[in-house]
Protein backbone atom coordinates (compact mmCIF):
# COMPACT_ATOMS: atom_id res chain seq x y z
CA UNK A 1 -71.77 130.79 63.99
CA UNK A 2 -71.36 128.16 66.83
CA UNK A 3 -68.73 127.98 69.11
CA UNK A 4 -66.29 125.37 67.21
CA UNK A 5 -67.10 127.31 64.07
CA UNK A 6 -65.50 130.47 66.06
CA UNK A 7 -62.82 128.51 67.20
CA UNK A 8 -62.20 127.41 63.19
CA UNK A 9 -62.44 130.86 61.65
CA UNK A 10 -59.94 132.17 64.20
CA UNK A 11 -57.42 129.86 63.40
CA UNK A 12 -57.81 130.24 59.73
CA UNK A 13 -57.39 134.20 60.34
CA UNK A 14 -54.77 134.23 62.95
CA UNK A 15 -52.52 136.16 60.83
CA UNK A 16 -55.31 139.04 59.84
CA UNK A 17 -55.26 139.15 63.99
CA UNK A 18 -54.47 142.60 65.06
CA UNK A 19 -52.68 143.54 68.67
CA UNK A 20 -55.58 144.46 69.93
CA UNK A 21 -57.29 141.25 69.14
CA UNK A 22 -54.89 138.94 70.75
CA UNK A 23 -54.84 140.85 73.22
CA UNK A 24 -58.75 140.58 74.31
CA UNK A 25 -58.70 136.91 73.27
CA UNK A 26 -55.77 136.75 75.83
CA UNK A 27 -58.13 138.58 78.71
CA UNK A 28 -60.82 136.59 77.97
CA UNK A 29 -58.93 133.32 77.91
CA UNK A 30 -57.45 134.79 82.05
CA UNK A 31 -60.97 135.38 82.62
CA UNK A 32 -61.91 131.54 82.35
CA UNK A 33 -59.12 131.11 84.18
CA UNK A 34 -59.77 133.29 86.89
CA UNK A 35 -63.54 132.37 87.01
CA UNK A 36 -62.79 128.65 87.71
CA UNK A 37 -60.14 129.50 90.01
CA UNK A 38 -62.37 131.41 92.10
CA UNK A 39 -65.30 128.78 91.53
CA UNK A 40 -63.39 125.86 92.88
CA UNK A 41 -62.72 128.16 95.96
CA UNK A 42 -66.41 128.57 96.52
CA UNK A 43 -65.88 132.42 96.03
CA UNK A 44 -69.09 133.23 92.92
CA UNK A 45 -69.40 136.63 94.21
CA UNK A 46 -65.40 137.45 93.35
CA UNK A 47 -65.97 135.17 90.04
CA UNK A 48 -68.99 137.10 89.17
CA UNK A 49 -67.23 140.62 89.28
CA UNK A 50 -64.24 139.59 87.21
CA UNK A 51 -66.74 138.91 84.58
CA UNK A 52 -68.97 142.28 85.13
CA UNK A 53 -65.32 143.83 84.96
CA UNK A 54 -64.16 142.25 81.59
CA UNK A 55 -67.60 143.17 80.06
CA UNK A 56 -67.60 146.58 81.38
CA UNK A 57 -63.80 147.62 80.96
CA UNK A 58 -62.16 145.39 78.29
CA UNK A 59 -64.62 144.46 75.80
CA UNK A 60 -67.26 147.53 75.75
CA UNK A 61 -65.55 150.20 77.17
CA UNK A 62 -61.64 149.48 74.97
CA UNK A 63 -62.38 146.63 72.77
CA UNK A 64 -65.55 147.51 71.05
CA UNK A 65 -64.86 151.40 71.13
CA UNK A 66 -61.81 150.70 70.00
CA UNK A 67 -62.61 148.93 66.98
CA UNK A 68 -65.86 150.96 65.93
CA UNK A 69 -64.29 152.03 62.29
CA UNK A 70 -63.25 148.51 61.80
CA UNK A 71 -66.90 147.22 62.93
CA UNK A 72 -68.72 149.86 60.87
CA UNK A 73 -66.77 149.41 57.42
CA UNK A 74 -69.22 148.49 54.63
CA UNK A 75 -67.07 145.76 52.94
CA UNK A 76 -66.72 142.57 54.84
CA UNK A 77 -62.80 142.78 54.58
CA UNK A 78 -60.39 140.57 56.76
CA UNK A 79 -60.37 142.98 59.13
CA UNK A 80 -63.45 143.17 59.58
CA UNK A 81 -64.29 139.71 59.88
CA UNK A 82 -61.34 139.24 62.00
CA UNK A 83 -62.65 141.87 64.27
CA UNK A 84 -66.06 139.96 64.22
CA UNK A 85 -64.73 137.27 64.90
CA UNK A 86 -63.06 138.04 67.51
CA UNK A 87 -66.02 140.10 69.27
CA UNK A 88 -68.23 136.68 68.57
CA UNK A 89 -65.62 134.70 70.55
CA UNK A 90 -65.68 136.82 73.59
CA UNK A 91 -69.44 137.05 73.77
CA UNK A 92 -70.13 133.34 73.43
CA UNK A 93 -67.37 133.04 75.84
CA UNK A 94 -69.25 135.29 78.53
CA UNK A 95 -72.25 133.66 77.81
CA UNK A 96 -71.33 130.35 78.78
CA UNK A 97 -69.52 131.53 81.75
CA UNK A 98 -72.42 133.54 82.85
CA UNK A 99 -75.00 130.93 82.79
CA UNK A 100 -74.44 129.78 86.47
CA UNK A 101 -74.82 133.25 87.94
CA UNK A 102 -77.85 134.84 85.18
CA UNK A 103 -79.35 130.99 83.61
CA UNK A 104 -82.01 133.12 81.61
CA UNK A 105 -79.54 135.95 80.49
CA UNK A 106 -76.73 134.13 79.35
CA UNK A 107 -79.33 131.43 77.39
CA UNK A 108 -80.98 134.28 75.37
CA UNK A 109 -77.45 135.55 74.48
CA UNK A 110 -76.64 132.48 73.65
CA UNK A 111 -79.31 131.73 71.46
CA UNK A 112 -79.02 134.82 69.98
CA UNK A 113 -75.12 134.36 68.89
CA UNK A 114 -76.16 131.19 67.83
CA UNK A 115 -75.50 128.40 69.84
CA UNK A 116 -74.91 125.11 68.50
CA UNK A 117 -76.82 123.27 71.92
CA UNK A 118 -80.66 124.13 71.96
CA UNK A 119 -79.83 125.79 75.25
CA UNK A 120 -76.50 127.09 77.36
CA UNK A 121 -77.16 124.68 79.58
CA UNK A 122 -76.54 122.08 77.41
CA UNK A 123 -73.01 123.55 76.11
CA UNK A 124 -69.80 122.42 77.74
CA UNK A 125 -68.48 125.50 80.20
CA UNK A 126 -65.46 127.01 78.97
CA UNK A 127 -61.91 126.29 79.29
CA UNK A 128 -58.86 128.03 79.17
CA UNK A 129 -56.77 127.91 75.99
CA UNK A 130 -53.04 128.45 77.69
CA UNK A 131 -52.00 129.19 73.97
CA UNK A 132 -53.85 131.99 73.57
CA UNK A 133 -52.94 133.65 76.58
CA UNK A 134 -50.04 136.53 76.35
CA UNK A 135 -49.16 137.97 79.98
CA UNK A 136 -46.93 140.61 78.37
CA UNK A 137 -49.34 141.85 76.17
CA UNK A 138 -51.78 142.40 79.08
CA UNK A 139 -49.59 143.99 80.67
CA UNK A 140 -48.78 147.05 78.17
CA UNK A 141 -52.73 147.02 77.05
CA UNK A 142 -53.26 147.43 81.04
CA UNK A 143 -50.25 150.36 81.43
CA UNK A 144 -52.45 151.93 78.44
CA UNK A 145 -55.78 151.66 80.09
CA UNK A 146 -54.06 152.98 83.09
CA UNK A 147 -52.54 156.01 81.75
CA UNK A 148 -55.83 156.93 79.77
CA UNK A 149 -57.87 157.14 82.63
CA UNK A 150 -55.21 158.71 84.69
CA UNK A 151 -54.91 161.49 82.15
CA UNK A 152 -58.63 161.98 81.31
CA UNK A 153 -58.96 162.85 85.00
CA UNK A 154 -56.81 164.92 84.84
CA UNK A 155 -58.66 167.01 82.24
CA UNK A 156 -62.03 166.51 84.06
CA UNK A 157 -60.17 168.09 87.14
CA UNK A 158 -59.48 171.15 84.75
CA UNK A 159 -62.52 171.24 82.81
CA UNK A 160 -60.64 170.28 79.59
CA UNK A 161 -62.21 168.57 76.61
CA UNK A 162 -61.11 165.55 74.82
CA UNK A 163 -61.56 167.11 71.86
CA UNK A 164 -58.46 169.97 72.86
CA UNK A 165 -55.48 168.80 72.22
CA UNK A 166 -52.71 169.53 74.50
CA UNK A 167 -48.90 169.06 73.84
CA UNK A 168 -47.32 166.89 76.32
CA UNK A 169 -47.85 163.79 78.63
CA UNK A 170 -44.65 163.28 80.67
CA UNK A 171 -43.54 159.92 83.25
CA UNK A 172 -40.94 158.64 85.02
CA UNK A 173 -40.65 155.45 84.38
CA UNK A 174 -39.54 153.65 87.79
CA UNK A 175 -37.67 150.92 85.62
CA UNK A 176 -36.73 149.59 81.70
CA UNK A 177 -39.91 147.24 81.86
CA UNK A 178 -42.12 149.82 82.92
CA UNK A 179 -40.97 152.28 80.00
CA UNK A 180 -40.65 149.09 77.44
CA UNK A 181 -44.47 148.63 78.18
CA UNK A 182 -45.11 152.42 77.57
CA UNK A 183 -43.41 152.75 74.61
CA UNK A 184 -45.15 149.42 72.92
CA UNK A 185 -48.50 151.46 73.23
CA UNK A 186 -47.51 154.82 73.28
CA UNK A 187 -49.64 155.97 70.34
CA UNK A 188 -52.05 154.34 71.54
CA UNK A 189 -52.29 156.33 74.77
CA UNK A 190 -51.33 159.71 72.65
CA UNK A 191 -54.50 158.96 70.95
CA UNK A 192 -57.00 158.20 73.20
CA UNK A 193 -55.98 161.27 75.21
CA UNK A 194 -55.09 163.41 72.55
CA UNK A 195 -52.17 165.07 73.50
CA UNK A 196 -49.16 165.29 71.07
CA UNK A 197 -46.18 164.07 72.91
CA UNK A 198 -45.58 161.14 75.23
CA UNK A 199 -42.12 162.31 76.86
CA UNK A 200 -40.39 159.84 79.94
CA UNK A 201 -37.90 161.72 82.80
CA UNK A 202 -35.32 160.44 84.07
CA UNK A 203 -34.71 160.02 87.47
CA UNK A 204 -37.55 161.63 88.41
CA UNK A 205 -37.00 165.03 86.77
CA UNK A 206 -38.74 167.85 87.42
CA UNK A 207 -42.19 165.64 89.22
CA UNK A 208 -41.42 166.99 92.88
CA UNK A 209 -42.65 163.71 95.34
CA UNK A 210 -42.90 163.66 99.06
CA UNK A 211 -43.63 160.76 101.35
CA UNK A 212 -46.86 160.83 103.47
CA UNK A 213 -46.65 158.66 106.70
CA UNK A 214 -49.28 155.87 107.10
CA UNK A 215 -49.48 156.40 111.32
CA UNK A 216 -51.73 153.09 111.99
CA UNK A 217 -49.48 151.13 110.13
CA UNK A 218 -46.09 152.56 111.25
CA UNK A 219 -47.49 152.59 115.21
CA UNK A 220 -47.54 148.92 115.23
CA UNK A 221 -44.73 148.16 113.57
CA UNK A 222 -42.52 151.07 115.02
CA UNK A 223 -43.64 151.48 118.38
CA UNK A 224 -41.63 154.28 120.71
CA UNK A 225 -39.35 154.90 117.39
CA UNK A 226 -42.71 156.15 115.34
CA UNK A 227 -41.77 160.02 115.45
CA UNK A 228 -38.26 159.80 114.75
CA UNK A 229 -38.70 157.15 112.00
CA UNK A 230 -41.81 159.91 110.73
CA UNK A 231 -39.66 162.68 111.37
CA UNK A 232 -36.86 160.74 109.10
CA UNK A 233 -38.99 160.16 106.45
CA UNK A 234 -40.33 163.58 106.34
CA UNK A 235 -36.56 164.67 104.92
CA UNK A 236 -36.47 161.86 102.40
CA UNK A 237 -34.44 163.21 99.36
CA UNK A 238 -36.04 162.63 95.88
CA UNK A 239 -33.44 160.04 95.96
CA UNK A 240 -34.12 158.42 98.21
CA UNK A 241 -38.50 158.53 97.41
CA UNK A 242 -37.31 156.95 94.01
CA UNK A 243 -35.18 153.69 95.63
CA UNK A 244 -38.10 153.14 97.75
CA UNK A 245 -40.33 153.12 95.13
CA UNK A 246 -38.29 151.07 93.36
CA UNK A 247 -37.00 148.47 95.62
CA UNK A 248 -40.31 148.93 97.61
CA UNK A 249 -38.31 149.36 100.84
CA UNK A 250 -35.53 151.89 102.27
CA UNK A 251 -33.41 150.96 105.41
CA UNK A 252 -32.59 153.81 107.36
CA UNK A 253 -30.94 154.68 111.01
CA UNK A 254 -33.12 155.76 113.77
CA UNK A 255 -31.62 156.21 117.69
CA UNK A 256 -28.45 154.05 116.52
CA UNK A 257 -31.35 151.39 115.18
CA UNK A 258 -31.83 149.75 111.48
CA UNK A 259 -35.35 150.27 110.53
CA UNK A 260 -37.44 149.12 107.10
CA UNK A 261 -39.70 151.75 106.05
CA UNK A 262 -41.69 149.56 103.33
CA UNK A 263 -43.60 151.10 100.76
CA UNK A 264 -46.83 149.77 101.84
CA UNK A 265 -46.19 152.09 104.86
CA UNK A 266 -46.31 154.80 103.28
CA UNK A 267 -48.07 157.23 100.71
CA UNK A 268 -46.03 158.34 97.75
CA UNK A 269 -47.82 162.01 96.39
CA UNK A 270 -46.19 163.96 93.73
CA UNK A 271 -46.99 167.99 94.32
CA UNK A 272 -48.58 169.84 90.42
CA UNK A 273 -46.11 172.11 88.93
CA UNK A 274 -46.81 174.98 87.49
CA UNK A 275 -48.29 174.25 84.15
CA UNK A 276 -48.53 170.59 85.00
CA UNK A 277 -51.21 168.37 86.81
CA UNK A 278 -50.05 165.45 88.63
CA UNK A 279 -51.75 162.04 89.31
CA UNK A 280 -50.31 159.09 91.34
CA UNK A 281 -51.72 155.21 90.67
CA UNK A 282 -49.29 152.92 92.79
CA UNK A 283 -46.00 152.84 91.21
CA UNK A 284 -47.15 155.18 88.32
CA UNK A 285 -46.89 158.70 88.12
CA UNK A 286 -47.95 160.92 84.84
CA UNK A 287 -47.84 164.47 84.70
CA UNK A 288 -50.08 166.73 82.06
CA UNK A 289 -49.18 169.74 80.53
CA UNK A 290 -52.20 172.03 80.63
CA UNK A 291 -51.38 175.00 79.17
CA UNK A 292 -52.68 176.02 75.86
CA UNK A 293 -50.52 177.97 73.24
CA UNK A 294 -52.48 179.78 70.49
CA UNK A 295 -52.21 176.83 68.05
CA UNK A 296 -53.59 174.33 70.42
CA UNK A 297 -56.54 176.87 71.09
CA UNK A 298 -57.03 176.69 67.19
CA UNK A 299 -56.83 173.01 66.58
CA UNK A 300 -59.26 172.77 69.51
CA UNK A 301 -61.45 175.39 68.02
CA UNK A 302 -61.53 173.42 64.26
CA UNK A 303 -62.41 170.13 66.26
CA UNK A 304 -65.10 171.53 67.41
CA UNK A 305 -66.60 173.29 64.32
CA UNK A 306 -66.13 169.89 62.78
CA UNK A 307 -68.25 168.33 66.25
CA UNK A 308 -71.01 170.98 65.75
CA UNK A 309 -70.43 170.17 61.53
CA UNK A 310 -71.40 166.71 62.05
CA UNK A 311 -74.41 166.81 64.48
CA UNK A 312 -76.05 168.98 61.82
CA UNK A 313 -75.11 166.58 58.74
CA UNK A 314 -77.06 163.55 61.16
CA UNK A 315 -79.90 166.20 62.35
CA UNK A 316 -80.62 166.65 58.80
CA UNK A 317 -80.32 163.22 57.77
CA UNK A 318 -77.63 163.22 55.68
CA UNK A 319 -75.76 160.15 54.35
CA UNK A 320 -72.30 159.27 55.91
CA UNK A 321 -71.03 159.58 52.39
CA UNK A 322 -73.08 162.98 51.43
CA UNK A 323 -70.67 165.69 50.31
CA UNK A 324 -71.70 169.45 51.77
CA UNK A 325 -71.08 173.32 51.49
CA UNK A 326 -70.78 174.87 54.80
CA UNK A 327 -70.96 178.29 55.41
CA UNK A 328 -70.02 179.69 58.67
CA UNK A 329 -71.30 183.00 60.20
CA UNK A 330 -67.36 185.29 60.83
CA UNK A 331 -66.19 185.33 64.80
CA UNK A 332 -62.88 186.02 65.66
CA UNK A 333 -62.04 182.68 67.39
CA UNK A 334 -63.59 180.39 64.39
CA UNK A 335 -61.93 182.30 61.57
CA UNK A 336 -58.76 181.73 62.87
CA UNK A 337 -59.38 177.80 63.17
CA UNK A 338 -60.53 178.12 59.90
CA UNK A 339 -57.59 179.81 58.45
CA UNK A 340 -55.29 177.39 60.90
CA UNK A 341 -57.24 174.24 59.79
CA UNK A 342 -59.29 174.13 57.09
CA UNK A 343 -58.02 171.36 54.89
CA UNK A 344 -58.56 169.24 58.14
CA UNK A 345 -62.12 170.65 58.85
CA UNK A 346 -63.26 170.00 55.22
CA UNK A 347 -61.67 166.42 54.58
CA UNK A 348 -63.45 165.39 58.20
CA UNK A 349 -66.91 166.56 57.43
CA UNK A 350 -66.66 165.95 53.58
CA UNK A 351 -67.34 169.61 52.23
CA UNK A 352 -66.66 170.79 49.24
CA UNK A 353 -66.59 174.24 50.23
CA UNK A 354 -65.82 176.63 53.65
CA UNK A 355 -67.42 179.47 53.69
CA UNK A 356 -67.27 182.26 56.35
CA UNK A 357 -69.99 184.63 55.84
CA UNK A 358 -73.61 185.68 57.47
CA UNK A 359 -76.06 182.87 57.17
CA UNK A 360 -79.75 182.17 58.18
CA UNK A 361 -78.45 178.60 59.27
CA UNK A 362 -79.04 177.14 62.37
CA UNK A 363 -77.68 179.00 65.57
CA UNK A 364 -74.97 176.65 67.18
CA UNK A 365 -74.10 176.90 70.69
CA UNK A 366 -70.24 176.98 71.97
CA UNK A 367 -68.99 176.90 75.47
CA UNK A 368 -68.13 180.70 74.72
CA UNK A 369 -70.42 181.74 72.20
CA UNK A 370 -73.30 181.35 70.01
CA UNK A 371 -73.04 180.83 65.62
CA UNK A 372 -74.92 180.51 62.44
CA UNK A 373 -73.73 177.39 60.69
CA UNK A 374 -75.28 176.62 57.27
CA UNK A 375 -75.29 173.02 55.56
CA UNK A 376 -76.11 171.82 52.08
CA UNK A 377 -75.65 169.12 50.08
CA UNK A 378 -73.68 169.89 47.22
């Protein structure tokens, strides 16, 4: 498939497009831009990263990963070729747009996808299709990405699995468009994180913020006045940390004087609450609930029996379509995910039976303990 072939298909299936789609055929259309922007300013170090940064963090790491179920589905549905498609574009896209900075590279993956020209050097360099590209989108597929890593730091900063589910993510919003983008990918984020609820507070709510001075910055600008003005924002209200976040400046009185603390003056931190971590990205705050009831333990349990499950069905070299019997050697904290769970255990791994009962199976390690699991085809 060449280029204008691409081009063809994906106007024949704009309408099997999904969200996610338009959206990376959006970000790759402002990465074409951006790249000849920055190469008519004689900047190809800055051009070069926004294209290591689109491979990297839009197309493998959220694209691609993504879309794996849609990728790996055995009929070639329009789904999946719409997904294909779609990936196809973006690659012969980056390949062409590569070819100044890696010439070799970017002609093998070129020839390899294809390539109409006997070499990428012989294509014509890529240019932006305005059509194609949706700023709003971006922006609520970039709060997502945002939030998700925010939040799975927050678990590596607590030693928390993705596979645990937890109950609640919670943000205040600092306007309507900030919470309209939210909301458009909301299960998305709920997903990726896998927590349960995606809650916003208003005005703030329970998220306790205080303002940290920037003293380098504020010296030059406030001279003499730079310990009262400190010692004034030291007392800001929660109020008052919200309006400057919002308006991005607060005027306040200092020795009968009108002074502009900015926000860029500043550091805005938001202090954990018990049961809660806390993480700060510019104007974005999300807090996580970490504590675990009983039924999260459980559901955290059965996701990882299912884990363990299905790295013996692929050590044994079992089909993805292979039905088993499982038998599990008893332990307290797996019988009662079991009991909790098992419809959901059984329908992910395909087994046609549960079992809990001593086994000569293979001994399975846990973060806690060790267990016999037994698998067989049925």
């Amino acid at each position: 498939m060449d280029g204008w072939e691409a081009n063809c298909q994906l106007s024949t299936i704009s309408s099997q497009l999904t969200e996610i789609d338009r959206w990376i055929l959006s970000r790759v259309n402002s990465l074409v831009k951006a790249v000849d922007h920055e190469l008519q300013g004689y900047d190809p170090t800055r051009a070069g990263r926004l294209i290591d940064q689109f491979v990297n963090d839009d197309l493998s790491n959220w694209y691609v990963r993504l879309n794996r179920k849609r990728f790996w589905g055995k009929d070639m549905s329009d789904d999946k070729q719409a997904a294909y498609t779609t990936l196809y574009t973006c690659l012969m896209t980056v390949a062409k747009l590569l070819a100044p900075f890696a010439p070799f590279y970017a002609d093998q993956l070129y020839r390899d996808l294809g390539g109409e020209k006997d070499s990428v050097h012989l294509d014509f360099y890529p240019e932006v299709d305005e059509k194609a590209i949706d700023l709003d989108l971006e922006a609520r597929m970039d709060m997502a990405q945002r939030i998700t890593s925010m939040v799975l730091a927050l678990r590596r900063k607590v030693n928390i699995k993705v596979r645990q589910p937890l109950q609640r993510i919670m943000i205040p919003a600092i306007d309507s468009e900030q919470q309209k983008h939210i909301e458009a990918v909301k299960q998305l984020i709920m997903s990726e994180v896998n927590v349960k609820e995606l809650t916003f507070v208003e005005g703030q709510g329970v998220l306790v913020k205080k303002v940290k001075c920037n003293f380098r910055t504020m010296g030059k600008k406030f001279g003499k006045l730079m310990k009262a003005v400190a010692a004034a924002v030291d007392h800001f209200s929660q109020e008052q940390i919200a309006e400057l976040e919002t308006a991005g400046k607060f005027a306040l009185m200092v020795e009968n004087q009108e002074v502009i603390v900015e926000k860029e003056d500043v550091e805005i931190i938001s202090e954990d609450i018990p049961g809660w971590l806390v993480a700060n990205e510019g104007n974005l705050t999300v807090a996580l609930e970490v504590e675990l009831s009983d039924e999260l333990r459980r559901e955290g349990m059965a996701r990882e029996l299912i884990n363990r499950i299905q790295n013996l069905r692929k050590d044994a070299g079992f089909e993805i379509t292979d039905h088993i019997a499982v038998t599990v050697a008893p332990n307290e904290q797996t019988d009662a995910a079991i009991a909790a769970f098992r419809d959901y255990i059984v329908s992910q791994v395909l087994a046609d039976s549960l079992e809990i009962a001593p086994n000569d199976g293979q001994e399975i390690d846990f973060d806690e303990f060790k267990l016999n699991i037994k698998i067989l085809k049925s």
